[in-house]
PDB file of N, CA and C in Angstrom:
ATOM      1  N   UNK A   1     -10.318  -5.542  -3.827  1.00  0.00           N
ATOM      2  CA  UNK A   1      -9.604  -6.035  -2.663  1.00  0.00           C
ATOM      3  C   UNK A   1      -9.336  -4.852  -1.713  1.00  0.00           C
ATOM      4  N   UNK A   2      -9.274  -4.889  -0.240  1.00  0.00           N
ATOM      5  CA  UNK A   2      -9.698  -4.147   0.722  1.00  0.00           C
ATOM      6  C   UNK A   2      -7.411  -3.665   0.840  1.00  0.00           C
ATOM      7  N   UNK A   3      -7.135  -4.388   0.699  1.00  0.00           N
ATOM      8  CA  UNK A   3      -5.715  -4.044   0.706  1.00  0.00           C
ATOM      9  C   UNK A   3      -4.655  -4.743  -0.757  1.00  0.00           C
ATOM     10  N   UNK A   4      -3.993  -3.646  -1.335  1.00  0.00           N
ATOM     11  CA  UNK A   4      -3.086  -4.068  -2.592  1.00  0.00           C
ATOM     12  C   UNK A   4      -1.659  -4.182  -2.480  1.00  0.00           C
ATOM     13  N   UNK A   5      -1.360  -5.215  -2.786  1.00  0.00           N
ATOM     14  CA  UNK A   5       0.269  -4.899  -2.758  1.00  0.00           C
ATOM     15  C   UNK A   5       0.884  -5.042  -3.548  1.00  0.00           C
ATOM     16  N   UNK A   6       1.838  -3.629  -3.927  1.00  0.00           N
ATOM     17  CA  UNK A   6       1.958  -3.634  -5.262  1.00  0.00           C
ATOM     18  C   UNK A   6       3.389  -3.631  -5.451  1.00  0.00           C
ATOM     19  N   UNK A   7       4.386  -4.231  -6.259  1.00  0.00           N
ATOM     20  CA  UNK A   7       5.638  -4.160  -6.601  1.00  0.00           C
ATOM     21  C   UNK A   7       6.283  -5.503  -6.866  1.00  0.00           C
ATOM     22  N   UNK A   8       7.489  -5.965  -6.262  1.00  0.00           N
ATOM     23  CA  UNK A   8       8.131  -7.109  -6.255  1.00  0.00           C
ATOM     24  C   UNK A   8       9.251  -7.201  -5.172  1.00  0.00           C
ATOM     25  N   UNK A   9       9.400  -8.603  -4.705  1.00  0.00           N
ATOM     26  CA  UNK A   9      10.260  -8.714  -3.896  1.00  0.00           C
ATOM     27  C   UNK A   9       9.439  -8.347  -2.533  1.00  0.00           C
ATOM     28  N   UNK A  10       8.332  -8.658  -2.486  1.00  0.00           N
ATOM     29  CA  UNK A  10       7.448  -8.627  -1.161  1.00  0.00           C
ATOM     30  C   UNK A  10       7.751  -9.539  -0.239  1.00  0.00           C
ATOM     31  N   UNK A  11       8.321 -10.901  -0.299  1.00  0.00           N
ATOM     32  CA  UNK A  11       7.988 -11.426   1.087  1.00  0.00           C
ATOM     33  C   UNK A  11       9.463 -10.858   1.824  1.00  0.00           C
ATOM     34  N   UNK A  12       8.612 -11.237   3.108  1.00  0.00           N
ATOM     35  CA  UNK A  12       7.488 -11.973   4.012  1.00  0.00           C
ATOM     36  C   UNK A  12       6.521 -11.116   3.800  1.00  0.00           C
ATOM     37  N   UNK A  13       5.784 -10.341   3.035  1.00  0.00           N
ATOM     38  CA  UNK A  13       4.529  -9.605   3.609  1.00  0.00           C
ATOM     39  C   UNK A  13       3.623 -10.625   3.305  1.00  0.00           C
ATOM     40  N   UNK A  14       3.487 -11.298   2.604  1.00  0.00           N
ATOM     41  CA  UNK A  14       2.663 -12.439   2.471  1.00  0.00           C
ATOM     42  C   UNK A  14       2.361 -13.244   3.952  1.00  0.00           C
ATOM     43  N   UNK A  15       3.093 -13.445   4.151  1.00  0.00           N
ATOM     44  CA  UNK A  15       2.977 -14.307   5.441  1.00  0.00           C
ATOM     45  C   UNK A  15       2.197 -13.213   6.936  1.00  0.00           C
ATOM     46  N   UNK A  16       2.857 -12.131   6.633  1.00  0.00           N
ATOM     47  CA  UNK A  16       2.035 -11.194   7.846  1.00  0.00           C
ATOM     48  C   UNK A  16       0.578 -11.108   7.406  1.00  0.00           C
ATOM     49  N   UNK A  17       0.447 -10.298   6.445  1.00  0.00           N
ATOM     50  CA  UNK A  17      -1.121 -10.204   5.980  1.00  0.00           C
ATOM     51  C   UNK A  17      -2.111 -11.431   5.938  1.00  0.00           C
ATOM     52  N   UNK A  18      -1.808 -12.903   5.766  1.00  0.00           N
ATOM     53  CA  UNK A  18      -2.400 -13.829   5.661  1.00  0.00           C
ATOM     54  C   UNK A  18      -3.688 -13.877   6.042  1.00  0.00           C
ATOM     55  N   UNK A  19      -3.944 -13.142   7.409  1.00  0.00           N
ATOM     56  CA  UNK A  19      -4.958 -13.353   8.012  1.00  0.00           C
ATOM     57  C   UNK A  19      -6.085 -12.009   7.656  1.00  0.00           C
ATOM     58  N   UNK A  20      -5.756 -11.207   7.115  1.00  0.00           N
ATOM     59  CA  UNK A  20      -6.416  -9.674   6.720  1.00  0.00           C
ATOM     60  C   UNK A  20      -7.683 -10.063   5.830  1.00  0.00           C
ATOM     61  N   UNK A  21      -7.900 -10.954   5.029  1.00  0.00           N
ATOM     62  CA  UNK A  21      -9.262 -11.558   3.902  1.00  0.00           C
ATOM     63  C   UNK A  21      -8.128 -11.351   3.205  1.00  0.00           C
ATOM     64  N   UNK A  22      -9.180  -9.935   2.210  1.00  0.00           N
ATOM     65  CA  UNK A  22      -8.664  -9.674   0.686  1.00  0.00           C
ATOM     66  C   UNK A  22      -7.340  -9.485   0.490  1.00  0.00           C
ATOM     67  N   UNK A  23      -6.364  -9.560   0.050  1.00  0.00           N
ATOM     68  CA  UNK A  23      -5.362  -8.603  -0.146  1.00  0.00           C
ATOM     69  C   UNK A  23      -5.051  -8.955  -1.899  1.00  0.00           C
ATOM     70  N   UNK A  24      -4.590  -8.601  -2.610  1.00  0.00           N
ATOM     71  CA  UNK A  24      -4.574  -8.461  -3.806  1.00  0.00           C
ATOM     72  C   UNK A  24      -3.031  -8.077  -4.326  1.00  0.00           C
ATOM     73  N   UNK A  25      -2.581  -8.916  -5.160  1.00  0.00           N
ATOM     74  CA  UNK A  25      -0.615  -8.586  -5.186  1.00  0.00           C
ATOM     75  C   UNK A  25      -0.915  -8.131  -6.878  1.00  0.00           C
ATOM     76  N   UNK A  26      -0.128  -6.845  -7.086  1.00  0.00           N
ATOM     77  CA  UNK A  26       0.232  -6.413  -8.587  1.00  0.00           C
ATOM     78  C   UNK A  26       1.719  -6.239  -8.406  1.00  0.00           C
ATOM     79  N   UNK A  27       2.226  -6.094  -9.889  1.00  0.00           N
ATOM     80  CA  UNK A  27       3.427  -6.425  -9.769  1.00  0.00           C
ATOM     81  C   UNK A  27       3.571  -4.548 -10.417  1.00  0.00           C
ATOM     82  N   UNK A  28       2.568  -4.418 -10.992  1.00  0.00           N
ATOM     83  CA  UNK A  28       2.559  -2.888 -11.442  1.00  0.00           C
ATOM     84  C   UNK A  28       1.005  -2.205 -10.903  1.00  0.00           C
ATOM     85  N   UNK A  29       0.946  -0.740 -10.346  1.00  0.00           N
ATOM     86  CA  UNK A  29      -0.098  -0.037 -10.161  1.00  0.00           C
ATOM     87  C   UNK A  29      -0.736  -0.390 -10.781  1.00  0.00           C
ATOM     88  N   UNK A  30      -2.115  -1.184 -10.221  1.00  0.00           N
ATOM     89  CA  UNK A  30      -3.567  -0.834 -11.324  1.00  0.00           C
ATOM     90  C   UNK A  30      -3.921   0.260 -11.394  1.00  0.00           C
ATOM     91  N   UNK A  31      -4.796   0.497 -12.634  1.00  0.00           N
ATOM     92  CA  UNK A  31      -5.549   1.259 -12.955  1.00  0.00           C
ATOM     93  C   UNK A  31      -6.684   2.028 -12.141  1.00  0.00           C
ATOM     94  N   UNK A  32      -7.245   1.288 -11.076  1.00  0.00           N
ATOM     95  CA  UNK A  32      -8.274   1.701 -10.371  1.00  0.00           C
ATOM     96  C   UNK A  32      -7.342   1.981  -8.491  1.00  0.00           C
ATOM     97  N   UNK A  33      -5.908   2.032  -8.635  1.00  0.00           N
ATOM     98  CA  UNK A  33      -5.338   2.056  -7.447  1.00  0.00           C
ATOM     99  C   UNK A  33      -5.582   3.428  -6.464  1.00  0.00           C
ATOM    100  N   UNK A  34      -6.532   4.237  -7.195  1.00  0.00           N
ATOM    101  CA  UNK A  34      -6.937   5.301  -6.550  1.00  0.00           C
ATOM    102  C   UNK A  34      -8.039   5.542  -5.748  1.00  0.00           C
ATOM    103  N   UNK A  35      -8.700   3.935  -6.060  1.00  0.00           N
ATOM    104  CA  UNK A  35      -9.780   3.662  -5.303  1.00  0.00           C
ATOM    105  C   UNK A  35      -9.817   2.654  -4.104  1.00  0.00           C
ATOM    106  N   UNK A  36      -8.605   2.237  -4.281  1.00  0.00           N
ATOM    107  CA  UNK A  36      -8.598   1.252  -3.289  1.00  0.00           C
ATOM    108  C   UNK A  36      -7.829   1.852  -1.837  1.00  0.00           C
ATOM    109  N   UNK A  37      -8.480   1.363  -0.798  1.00  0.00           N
ATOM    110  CA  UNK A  37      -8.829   1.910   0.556  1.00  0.00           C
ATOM    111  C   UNK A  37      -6.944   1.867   1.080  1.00  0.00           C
ATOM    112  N   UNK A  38      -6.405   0.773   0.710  1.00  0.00           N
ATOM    113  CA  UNK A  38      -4.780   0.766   1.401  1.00  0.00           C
ATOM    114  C   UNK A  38      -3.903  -0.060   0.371  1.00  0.00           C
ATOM    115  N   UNK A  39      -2.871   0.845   0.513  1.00  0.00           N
ATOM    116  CA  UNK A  39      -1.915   0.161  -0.840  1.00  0.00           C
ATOM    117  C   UNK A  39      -0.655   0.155   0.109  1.00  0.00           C
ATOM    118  N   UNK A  40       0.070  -1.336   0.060  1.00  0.00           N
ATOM    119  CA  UNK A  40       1.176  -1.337   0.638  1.00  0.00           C
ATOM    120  C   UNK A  40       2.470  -1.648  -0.730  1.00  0.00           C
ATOM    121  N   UNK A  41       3.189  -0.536  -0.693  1.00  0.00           N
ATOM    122  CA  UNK A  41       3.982  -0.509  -2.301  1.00  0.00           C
ATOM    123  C   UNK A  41       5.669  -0.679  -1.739  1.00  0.00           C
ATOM    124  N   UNK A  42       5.903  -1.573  -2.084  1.00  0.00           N
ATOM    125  CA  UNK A  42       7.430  -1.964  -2.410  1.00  0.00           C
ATOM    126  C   UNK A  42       7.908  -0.547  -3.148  1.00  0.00           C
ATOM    127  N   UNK A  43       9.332   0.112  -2.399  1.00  0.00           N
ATOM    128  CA  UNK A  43       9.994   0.864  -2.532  1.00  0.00           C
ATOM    129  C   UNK A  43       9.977   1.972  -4.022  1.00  0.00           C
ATOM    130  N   UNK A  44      10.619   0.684  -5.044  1.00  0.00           N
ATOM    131  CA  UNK A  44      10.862   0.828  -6.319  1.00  0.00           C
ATOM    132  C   UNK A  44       9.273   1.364  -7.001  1.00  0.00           C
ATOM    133  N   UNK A  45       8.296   0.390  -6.660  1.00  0.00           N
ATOM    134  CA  UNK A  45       7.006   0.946  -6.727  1.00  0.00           C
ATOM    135  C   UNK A  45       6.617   2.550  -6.412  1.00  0.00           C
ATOM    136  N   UNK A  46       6.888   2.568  -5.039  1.00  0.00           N
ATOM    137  CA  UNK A  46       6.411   3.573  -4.638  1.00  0.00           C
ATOM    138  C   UNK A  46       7.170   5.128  -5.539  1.00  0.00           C
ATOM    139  N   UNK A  47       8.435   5.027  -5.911  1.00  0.00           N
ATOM    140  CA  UNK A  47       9.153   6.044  -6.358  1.00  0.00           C
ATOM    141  C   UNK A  47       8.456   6.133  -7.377  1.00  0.00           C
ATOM    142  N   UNK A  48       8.683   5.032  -8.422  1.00  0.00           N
ATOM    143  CA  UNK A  48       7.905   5.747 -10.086  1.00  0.00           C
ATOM    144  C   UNK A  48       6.240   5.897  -9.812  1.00  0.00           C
ATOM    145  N   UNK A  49       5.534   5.494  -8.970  1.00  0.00           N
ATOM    146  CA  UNK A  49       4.386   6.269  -9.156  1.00  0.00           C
ATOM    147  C   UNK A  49       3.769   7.200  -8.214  1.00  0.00           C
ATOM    148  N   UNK A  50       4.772   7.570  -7.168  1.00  0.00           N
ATOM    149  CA  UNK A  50       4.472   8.992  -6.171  1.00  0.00           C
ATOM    150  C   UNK A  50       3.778   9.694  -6.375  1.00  0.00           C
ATOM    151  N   UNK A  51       3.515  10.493  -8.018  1.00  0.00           N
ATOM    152  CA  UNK A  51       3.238  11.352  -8.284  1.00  0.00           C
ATOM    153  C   UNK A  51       1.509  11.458  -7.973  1.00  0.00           C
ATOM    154  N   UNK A  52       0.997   9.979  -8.722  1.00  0.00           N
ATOM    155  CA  UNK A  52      -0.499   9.353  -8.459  1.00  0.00           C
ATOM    156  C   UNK A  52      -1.133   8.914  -7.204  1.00  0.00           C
ATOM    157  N   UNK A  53       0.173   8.520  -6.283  1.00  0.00           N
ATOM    158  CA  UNK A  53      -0.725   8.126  -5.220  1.00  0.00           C
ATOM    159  C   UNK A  53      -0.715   8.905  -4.113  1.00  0.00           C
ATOM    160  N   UNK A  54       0.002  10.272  -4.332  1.00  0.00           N
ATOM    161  CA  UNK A  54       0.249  11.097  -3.598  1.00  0.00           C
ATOM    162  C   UNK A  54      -1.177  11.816  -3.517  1.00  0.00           C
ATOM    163  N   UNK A  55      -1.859  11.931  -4.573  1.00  0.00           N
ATOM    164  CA  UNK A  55      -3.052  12.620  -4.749  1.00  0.00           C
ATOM    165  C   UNK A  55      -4.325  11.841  -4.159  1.00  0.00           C
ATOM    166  N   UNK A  56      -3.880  10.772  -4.027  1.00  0.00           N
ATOM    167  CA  UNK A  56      -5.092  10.051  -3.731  1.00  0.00           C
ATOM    168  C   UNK A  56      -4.751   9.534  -2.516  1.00  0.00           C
ATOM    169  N   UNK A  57      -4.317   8.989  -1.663  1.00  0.00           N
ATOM    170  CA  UNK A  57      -3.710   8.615  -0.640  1.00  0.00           C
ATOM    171  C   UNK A  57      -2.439   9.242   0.316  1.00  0.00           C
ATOM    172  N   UNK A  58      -2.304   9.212   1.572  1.00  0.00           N
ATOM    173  CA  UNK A  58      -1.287   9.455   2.948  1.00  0.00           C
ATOM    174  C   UNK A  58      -0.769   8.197   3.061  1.00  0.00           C
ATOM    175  N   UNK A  59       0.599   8.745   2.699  1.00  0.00           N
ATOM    176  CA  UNK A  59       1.743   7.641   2.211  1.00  0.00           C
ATOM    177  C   UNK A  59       2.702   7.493   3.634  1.00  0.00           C
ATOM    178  N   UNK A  60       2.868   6.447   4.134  1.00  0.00           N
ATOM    179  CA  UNK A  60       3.327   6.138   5.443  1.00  0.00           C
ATOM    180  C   UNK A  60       4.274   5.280   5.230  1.00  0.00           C
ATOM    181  N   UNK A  61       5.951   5.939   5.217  1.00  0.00           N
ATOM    182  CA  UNK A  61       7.225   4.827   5.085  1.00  0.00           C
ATOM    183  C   UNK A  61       6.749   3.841   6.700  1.00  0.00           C
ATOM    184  N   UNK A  62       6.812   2.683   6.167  1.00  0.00           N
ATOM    185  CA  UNK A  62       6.920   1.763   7.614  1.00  0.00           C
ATOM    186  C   UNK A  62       8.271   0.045   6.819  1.00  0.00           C
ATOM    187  N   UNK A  63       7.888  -0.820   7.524  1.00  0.00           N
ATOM    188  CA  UNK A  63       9.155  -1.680   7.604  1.00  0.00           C
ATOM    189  C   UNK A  63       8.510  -2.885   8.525  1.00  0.00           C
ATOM    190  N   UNK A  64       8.745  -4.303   8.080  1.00  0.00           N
ATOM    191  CA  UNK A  64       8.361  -5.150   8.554  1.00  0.00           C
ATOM    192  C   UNK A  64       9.475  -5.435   9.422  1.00  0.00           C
ATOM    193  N   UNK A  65      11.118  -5.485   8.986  1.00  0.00           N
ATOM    194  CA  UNK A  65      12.140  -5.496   9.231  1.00  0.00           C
ATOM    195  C   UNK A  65      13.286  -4.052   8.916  1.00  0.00           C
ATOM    196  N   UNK A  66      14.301  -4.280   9.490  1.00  0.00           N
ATOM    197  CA  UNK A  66      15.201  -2.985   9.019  1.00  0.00           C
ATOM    198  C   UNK A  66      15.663  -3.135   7.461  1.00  0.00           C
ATOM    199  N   UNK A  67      15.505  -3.952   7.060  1.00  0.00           N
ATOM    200  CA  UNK A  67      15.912  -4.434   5.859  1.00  0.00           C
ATOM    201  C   UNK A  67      15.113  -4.809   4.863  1.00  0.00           C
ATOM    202  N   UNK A  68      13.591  -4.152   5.402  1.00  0.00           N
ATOM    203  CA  UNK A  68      12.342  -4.303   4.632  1.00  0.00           C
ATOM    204  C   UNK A  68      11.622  -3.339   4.622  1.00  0.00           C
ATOM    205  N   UNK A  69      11.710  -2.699   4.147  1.00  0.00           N
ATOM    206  CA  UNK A  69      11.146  -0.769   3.814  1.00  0.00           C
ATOM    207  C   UNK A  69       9.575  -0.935   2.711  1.00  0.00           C
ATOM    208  N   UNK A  70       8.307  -0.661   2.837  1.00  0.00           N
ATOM    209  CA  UNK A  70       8.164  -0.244   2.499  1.00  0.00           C
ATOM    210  C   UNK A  70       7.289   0.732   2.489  1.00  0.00           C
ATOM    211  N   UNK A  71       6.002   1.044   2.028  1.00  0.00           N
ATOM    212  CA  UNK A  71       5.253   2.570   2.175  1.00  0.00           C
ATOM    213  C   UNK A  71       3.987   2.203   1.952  1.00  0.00           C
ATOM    214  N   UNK A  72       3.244   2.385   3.024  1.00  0.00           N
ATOM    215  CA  UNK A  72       1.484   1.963   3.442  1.00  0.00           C
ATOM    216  C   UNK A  72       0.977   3.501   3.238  1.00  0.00           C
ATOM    217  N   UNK A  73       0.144   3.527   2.279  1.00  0.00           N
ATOM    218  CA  UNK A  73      -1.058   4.214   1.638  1.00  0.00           C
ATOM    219  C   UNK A  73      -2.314   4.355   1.972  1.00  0.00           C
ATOM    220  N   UNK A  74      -3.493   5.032   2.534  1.00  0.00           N
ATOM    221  CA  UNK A  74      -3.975   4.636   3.161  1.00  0.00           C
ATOM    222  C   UNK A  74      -5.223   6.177   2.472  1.00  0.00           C
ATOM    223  N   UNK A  75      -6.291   5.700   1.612  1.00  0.00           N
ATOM    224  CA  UNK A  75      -6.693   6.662   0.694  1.00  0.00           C
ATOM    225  C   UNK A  75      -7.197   7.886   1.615  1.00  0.00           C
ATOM    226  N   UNK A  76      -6.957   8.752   1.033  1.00  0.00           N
ATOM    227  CA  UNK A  76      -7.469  10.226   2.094  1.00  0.00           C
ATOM    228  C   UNK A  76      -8.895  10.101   2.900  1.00  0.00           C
ATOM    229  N   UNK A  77      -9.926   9.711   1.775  1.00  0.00           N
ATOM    230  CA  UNK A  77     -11.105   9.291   2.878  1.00  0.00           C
ATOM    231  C   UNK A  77     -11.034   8.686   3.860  1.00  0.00           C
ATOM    232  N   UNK A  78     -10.593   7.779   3.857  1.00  0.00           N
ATOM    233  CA  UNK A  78     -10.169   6.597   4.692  1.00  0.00           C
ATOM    234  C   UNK A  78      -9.600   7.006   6.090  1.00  0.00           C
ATOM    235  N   UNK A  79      -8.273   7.808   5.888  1.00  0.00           N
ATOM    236  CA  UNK A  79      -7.586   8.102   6.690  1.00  0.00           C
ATOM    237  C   UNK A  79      -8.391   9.517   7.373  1.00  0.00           C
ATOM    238  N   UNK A  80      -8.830   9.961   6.833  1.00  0.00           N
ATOM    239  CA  UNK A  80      -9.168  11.017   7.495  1.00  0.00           C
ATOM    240  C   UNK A  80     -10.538  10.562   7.961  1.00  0.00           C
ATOM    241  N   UNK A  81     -11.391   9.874   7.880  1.00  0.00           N
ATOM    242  CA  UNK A  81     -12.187   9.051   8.648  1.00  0.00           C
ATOM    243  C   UNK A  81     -11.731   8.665  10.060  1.00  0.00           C
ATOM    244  N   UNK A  82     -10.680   7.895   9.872  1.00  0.00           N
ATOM    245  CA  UNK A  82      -9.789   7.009  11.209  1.00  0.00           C
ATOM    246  C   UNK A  82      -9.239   8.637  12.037  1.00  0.00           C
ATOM    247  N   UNK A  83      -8.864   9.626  11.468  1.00  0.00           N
ATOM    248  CA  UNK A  83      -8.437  10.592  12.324  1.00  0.00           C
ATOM    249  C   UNK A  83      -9.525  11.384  12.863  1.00  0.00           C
ATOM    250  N   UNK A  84     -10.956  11.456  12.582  1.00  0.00           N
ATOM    251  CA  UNK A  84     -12.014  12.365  13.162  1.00  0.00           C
ATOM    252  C   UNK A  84     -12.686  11.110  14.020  1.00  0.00           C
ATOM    253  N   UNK A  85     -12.290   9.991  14.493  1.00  0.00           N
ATOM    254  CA  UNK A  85     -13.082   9.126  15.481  1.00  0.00           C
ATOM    255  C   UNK A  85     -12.752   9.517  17.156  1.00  0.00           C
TER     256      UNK A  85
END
């Protein structure tokens, strides 16, 4: 899936992404989350596994609402692709 979202207590992101194709919901990091192109991780998510996706991805706090925090991932290839265009 072209985008993952990983944690709990996601909506509304459901409802924004709808229209994106793939998106793919874990409730815990997969295994292969180092390969996948954008990970949007619920808070609690994002803290216990920083350590992993820090290496593999540019971690971007953003917010659907003020009261909806969370952190878009966006794998280093990827991003650094979108920054040399």
């Amino acid at each position: 899936k072209p985008i993952a979202v990983i944690g709990e207590q996601y909506w509304p992101l459901p409802w924004y992404v709808r229209g994106l194709g793939q998106v793919g919901y874990w409730d815990e990091l997969p295994k292969n989350a180092g390969k996948m192109p954008i990970l949007i991780l619920m808070p609690i998510a994002y803290q216990e596994h920083a350590k992993t996706i820090d290496q593999t991805h540019a971690v971007f706090p953003r917010g659907l609402r003020d009261e909806f925090p969370m952190f878009v991932a966006i794998r280093n290839d990827v991003w650094k692709a979108y920054q040399e265009q």
